[in-house]
Protein backbone atom coordinates (compact mmCIF):
# COMPACT_ATOMS: atom_id res chain seq x y z
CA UNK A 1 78.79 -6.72 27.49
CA UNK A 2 77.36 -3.88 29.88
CA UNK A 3 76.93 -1.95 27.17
CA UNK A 4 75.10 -4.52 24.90
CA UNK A 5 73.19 -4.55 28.58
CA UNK A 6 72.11 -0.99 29.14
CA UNK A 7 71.27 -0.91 25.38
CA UNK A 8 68.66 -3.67 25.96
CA UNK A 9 66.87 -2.08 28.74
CA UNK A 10 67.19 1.67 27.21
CA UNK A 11 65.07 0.13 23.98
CA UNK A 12 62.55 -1.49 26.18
CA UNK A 13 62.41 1.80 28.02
CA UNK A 14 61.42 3.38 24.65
CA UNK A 15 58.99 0.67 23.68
CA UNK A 16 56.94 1.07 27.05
CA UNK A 17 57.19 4.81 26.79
CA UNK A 18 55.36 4.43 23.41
CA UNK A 19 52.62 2.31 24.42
CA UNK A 20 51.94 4.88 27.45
CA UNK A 21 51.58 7.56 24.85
CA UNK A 22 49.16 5.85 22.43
CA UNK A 23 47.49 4.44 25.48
CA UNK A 24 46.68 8.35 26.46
CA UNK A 25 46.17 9.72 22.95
CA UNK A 26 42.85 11.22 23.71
CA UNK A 27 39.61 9.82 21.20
CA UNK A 28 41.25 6.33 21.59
CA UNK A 29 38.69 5.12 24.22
CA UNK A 30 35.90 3.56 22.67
CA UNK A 31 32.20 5.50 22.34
CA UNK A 32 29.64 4.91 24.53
CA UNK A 33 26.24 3.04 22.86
CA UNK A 34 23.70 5.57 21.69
CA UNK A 35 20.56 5.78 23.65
CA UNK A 36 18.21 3.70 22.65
CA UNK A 37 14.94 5.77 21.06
CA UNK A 38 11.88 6.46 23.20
CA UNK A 39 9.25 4.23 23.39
CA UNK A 40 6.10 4.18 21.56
CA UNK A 41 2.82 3.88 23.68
CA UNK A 42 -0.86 4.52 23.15
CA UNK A 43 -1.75 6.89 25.72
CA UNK A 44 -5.09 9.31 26.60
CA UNK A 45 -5.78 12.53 28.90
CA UNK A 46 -7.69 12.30 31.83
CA UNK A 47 -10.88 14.35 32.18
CA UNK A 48 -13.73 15.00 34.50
CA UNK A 49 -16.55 13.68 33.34
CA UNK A 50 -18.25 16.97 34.16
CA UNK A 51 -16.32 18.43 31.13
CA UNK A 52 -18.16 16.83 28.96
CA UNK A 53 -21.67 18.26 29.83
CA UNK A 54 -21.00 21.06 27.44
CA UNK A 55 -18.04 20.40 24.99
CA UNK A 56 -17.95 21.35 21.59
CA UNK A 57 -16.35 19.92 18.44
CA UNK A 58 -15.02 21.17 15.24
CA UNK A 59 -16.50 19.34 12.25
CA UNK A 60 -17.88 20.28 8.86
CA UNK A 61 -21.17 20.35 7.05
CA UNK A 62 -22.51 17.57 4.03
CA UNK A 63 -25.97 17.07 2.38
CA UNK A 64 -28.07 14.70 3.79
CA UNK A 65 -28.61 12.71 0.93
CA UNK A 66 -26.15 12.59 -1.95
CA UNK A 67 -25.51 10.51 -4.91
CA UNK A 68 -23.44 9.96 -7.90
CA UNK A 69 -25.54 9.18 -10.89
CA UNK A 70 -24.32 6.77 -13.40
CA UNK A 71 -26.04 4.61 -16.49
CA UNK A 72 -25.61 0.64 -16.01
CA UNK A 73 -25.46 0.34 -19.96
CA UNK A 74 -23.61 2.25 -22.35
CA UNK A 75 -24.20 4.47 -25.36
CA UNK A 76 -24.35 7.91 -26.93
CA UNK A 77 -26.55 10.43 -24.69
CA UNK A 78 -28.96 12.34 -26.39
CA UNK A 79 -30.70 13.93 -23.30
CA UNK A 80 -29.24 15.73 -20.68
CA UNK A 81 -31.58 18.50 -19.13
CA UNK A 82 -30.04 18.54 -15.86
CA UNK A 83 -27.99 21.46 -15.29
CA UNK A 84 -26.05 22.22 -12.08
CA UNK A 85 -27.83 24.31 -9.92
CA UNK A 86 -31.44 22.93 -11.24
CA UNK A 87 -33.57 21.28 -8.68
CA UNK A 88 -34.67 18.44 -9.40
CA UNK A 89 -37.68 15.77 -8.42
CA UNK A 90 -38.17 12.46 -7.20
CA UNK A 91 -38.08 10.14 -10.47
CA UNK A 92 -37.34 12.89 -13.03
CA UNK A 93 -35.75 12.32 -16.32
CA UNK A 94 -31.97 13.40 -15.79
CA UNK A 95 -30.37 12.29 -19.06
CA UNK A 96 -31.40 9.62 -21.25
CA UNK A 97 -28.29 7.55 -23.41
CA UNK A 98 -29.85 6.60 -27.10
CA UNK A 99 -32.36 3.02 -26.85
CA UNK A 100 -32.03 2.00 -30.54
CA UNK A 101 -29.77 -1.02 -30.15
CA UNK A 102 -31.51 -1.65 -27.21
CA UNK A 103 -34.89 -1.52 -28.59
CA UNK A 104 -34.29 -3.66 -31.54
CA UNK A 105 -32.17 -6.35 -29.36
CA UNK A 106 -35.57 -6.37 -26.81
CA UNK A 107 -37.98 -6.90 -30.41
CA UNK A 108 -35.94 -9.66 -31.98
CA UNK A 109 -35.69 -11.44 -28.54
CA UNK A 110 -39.84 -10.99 -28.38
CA UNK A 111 -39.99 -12.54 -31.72
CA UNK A 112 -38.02 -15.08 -30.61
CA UNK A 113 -40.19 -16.01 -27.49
CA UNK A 114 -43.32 -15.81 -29.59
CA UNK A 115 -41.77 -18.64 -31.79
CA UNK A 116 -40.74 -20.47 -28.82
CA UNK A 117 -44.69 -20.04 -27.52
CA UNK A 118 -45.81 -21.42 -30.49
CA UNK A 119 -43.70 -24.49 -30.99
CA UNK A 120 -44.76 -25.39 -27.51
CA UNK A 121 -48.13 -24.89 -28.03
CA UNK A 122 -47.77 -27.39 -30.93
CA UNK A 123 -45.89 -29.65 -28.81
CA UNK A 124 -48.75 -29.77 -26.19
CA UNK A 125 -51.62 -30.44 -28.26
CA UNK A 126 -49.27 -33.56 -30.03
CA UNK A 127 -49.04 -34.72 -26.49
CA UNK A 128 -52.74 -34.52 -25.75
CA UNK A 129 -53.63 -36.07 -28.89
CA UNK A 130 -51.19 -39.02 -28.53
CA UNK A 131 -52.05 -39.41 -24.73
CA UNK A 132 -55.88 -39.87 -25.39
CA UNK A 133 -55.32 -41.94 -28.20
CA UNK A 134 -53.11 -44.37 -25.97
CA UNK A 135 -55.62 -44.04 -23.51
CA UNK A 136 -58.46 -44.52 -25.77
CA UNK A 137 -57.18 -47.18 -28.37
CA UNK A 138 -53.95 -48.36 -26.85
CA UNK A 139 -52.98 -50.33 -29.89
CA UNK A 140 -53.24 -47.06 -32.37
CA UNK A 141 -50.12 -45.61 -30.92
CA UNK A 142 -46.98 -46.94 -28.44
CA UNK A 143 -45.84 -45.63 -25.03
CA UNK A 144 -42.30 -44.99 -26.92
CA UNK A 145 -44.15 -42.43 -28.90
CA UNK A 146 -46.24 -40.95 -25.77
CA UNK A 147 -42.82 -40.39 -24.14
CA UNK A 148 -41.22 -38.74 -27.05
CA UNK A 149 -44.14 -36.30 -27.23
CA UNK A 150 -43.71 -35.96 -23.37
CA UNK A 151 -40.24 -35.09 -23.69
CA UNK A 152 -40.83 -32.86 -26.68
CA UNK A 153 -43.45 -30.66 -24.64
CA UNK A 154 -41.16 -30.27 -21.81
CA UNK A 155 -38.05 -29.25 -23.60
CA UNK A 156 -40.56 -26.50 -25.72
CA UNK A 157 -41.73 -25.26 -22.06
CA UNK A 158 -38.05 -25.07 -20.88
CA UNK A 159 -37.51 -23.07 -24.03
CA UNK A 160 -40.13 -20.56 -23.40
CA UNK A 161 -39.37 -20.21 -20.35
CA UNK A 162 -35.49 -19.05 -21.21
CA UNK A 163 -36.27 -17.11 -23.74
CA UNK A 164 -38.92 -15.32 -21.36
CA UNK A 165 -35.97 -14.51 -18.86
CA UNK A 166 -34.15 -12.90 -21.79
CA UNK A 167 -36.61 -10.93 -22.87
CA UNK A 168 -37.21 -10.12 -19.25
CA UNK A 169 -33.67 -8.79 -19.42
CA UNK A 170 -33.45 -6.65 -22.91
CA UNK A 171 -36.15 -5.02 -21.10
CA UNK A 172 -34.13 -4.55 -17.97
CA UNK A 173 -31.57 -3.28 -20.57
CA UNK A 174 -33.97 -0.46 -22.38
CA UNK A 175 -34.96 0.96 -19.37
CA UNK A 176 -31.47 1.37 -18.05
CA UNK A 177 -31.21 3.88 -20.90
CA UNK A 178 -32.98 6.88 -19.15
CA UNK A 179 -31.79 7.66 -15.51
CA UNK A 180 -33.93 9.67 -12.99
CA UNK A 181 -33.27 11.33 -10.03
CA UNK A 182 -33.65 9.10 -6.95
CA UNK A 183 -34.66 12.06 -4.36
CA UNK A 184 -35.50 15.62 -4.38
CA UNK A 185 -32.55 16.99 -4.62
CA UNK A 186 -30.23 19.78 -6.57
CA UNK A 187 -27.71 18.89 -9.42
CA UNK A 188 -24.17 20.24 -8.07
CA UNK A 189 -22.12 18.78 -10.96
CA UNK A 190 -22.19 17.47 -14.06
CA UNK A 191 -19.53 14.90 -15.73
CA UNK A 192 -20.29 14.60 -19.51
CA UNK A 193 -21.88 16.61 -22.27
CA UNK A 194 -25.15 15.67 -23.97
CA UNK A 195 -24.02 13.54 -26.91
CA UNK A 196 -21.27 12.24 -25.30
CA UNK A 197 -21.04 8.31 -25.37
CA UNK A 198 -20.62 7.03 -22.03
CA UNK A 199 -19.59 3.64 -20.55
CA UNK A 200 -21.56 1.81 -17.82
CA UNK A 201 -21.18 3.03 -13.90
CA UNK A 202 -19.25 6.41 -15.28
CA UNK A 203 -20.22 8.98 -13.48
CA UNK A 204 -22.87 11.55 -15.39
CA UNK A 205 -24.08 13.83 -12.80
CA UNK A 206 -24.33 14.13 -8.37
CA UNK A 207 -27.70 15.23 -6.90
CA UNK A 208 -27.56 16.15 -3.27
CA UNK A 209 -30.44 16.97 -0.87
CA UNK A 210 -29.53 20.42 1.07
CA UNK A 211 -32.35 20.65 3.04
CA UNK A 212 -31.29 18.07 5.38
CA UNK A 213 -27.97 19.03 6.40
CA UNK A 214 -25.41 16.37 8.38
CA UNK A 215 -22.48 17.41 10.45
CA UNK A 216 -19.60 15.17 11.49
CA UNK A 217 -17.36 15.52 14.27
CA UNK A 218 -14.37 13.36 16.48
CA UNK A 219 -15.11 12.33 19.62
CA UNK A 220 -12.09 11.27 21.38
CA UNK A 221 -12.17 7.76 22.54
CA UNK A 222 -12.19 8.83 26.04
CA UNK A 223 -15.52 10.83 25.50
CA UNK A 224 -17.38 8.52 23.10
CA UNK A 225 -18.58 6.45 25.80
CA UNK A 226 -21.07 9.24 27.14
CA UNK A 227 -22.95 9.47 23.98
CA UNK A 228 -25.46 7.73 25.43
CA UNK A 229 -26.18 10.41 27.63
CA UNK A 230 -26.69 13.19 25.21
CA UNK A 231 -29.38 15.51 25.86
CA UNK A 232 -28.93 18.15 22.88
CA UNK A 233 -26.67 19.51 20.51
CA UNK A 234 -26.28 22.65 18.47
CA UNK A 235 -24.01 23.50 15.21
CA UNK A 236 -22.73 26.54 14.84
CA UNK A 237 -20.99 27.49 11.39
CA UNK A 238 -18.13 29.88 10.68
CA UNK A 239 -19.92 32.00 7.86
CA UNK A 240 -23.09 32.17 9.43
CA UNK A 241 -22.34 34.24 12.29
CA UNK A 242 -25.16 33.94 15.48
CA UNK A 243 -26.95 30.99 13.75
CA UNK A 244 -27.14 27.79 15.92
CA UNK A 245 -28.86 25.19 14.50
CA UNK A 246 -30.63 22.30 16.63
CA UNK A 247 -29.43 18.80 15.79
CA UNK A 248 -29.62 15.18 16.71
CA UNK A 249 -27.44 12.31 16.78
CA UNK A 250 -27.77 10.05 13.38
CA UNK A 251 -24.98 7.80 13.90
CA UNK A 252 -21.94 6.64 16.31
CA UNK A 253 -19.09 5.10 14.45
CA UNK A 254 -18.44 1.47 16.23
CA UNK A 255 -14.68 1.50 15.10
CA UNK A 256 -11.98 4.54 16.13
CA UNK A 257 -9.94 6.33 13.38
CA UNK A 258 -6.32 4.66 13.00
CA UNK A 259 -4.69 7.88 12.36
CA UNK A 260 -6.15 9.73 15.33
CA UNK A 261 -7.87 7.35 17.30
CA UNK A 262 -11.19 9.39 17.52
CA UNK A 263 -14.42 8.10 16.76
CA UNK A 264 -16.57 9.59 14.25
CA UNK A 265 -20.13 11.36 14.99
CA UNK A 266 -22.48 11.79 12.53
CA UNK A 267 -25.47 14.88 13.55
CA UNK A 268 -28.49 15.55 11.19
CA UNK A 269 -30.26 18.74 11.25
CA UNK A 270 -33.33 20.39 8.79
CA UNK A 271 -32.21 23.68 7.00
CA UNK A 272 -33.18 26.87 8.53
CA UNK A 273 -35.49 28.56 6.43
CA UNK A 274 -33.82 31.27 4.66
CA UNK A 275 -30.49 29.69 5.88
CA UNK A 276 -28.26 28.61 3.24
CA UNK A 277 -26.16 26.01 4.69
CA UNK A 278 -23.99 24.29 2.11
CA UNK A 279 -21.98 20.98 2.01
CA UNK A 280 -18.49 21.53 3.14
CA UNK A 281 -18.73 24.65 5.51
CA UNK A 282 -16.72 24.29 8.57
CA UNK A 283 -18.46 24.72 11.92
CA UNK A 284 -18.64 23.38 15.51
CA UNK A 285 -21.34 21.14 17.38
CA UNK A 286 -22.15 22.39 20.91
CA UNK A 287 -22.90 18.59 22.85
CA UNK A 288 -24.88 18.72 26.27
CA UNK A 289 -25.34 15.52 28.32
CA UNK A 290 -26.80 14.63 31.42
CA UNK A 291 -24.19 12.52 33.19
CA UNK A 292 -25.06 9.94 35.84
CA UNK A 293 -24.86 10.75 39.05
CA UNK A 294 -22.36 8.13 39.89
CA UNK A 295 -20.06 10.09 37.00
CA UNK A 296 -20.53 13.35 37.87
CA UNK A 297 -19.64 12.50 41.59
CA UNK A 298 -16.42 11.00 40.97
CA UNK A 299 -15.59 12.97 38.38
CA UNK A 300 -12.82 10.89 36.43
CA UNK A 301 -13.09 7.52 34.37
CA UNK A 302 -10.22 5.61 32.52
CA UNK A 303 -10.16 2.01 30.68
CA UNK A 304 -9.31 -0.56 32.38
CA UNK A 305 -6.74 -1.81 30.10
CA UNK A 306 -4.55 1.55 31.68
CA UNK A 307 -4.56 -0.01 35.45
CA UNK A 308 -1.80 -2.40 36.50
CA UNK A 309 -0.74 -4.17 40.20
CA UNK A 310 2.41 -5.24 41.79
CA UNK A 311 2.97 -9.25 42.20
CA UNK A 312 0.92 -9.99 45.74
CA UNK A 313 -0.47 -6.82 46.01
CA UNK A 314 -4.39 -5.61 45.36
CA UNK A 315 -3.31 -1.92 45.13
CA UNK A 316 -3.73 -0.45 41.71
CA UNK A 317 -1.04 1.93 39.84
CA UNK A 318 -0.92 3.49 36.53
CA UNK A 319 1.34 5.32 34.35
CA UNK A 320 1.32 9.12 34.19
CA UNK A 321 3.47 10.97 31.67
CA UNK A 322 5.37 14.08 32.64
CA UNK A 323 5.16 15.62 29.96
CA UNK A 324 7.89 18.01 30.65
CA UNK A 325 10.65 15.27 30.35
CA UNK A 326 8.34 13.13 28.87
CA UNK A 327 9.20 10.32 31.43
CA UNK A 328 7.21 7.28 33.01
CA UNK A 329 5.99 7.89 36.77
CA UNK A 330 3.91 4.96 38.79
CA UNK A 331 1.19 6.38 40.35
CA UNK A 332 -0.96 4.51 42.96
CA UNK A 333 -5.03 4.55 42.20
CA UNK A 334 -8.00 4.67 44.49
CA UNK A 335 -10.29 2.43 41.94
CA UNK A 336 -14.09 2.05 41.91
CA UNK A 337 -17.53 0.67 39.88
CA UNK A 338 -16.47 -0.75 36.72
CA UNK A 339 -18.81 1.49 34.28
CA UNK A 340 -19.83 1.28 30.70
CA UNK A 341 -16.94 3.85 30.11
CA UNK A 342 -13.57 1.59 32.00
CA UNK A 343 -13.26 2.09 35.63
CA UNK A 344 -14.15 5.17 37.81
CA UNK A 345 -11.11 6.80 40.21
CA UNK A 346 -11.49 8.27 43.06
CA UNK A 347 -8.51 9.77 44.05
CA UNK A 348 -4.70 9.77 42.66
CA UNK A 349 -5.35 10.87 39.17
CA UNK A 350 -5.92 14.68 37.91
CA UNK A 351 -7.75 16.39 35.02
CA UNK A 352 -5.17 16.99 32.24
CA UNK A 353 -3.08 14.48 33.54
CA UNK A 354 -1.76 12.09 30.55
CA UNK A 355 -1.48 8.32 31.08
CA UNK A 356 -0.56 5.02 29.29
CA UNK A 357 -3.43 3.09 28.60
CA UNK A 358 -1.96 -0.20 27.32
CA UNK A 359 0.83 -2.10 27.33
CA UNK A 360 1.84 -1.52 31.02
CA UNK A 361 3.48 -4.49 32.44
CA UNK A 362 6.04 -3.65 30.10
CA UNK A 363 6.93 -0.11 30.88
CA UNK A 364 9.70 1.15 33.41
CA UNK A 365 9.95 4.16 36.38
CA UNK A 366 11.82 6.74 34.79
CA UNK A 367 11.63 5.46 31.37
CA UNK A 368 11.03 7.64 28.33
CA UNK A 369 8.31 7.42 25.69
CA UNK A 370 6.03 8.43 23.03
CA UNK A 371 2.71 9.15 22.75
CA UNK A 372 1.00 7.63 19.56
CA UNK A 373 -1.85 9.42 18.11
CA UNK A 374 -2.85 11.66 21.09
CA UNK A 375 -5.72 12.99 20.44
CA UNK A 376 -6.18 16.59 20.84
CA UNK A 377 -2.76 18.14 20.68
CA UNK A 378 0.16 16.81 19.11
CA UNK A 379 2.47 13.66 20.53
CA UNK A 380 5.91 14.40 22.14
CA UNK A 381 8.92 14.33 19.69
């Protein structure tokens, strides 16, 4: 029995060894969650508005005026005399498709209306004959037939006047056939060959004006809102070494660039004489504004969208990005004058400083993120 007894407790010995040895088996314990991935904001660097009184841009170079030509009917061409490189005038014959069909479509549809004209010729003079005579001798004639004459004469008016449209339009149609050039201008490229059949709206030729130049650039969206203030700019192209050409602001782009969240800036600017500028060279405006005072003085501006506040507090904080770690810090604002540009800052914020500029309620001290789409150098990884 003492035996059966010391048995026992010897295999429960064993058993509890066991489970302290699978217990320790290192790996066992389970892994800890991954971290989760950084998040995602829309963020901006902080400049002095100072910066911007001479800044330049990269951009590149395209005609003023530039078109692709195309026929709105089809048919075989059988001129063509514009050749790339030709200049060209102001309503000059480009290429010209074949008007046969066209022509004989437009004479049997004038045939037509001339039968039309003359059936309701006929029908008026029945109507004035019958009218008088009811007028005259009401008992030679009834109202029944006065109102079939009346009804006659209107439907041959309605006739003429459809068939008139028509005409109107095989006329439309012919003249469709030749194509001119819209604007003094330069053929660049040609689509087709002369007695080629082509289809309607397929391209045939592009005209461009060179001597008005334009010049697009990015503005980043926390520049864009001194435009206003633009005293001057200057483009300066990479193959034309020591040329600066004046320019002007033609057009601000209301709506930023998804991808890089820049707005686009269209300058104009005459050719040089003796200059050739073409469409395509690369380059780089030279902007100079005349800041107001108020933005000179205090130097930096941000949106408003960037500044948050603690619950029952009126101090003012936003997020700056170390972008060393690429980590969240709260920093405290001095705020001033809301301006067409966000909100001026006096003190707590410095140039080249990055910040969030949306979405802060819902970021964290410490926490780590992305920049989307910062413009100017590349976002964080």
């Amino acid at each position: 029995m003492l035996n059966k007894l010391n048995n026992s407790w010897m295999t429960v010995a064993r058993a509890a060894s066991f489970v302290i040895v699978i217990a320790s088996v290192p790996g066992c314990a389970p892994e800890p969650e991954p971290a989760p991935p950084p998040r995602v904001v829309k963020a901006m660097q902080v400049v002095e508005a100072s910066t911007f009184a001479a800044r330049s841009f990269p951009g590149r170079a395209k005609a003023g005026q530039e078109v692709n030509l195309s026929f709105r009917v089809g048919g075989p061409l059988i001129e063509l005399p514009a050749s790339v490189g030709k200049r060209v005038e102001q309503g000059e014959l480009v290429a010209r498709i074949d008007p046969t069909d066209y022509q004989s479509v437009l004479s049997s549809l004038e045939g037509q209306l001339q039968s039309a004209q003359a059936a309701a010729n006929r029908a008026q003079a029945d109507f004035e004959r019958i009218e008088n005579t009811f007028r005259e001798d009401p008992g030679a004639t009834t109202e029944m037939a006065l109102d079939r004459a009346r009804q006659l004469r209107d439907s041959t008016v309605a006739t003429v006047r459809s068939a008139r449209a028509t005409v109107q339009g095989a006329r439309d149609q012919l003249s469709y056939t030749s194509l001119s050039a819209p604007f003094d201008g330069e053929v660049v490229e040609t689509y087709v060959e002369n007695f080629e059949t082509v289809i309607p709206k397929q391209p045939v030729l592009r005209i461009v004006d060179p001597t008005r130049i334009e010049f697009t650039i990015s503005v980043p969206e926390n520049l864009i809102g001194y435009a206003p203030y633009v005293t001057g700019a200057q483009v300066r192209f990479d193959a034309l070494q020591g040329v600066n050409v004046p320019a002007d602001i033609k057009e601000i782009s209301t709506e930023a660039s998804q991808a890089t969240r820049t707005y686009p800036v269209t300058l104009a600017m005459q050719r040089p004489e003796g200059v050739n500028i073409l469409p395509g060279m690369a380059g780089e405006a030279l902007i100079e504004a005349t800041l107001p005072e108020e933005s000179v003085r205090l130097g930096i501006q941000i949106p408003t969208t960037a500044l948050f506040a603690e619950a029952d507090t009126e101090r003012s904080f936003v997020w700056v990005i170390d972008r060393a770690t690429n980590t969240l810090e709260r920093r405290e604002v001095q705020t001033g004058d809301l301006s067409e540009f966000g909100i001026l800052i006096r003190s707590g914020l410095q140039a080249g400083e990055w910040i969030v500029v949306a979405g802060a309620t819902l970021l964290s001290e410490g926490e780590e993120v992305r920049i989307l789409d910062a413009p100017g150098e590349s976002a964080p990884q």
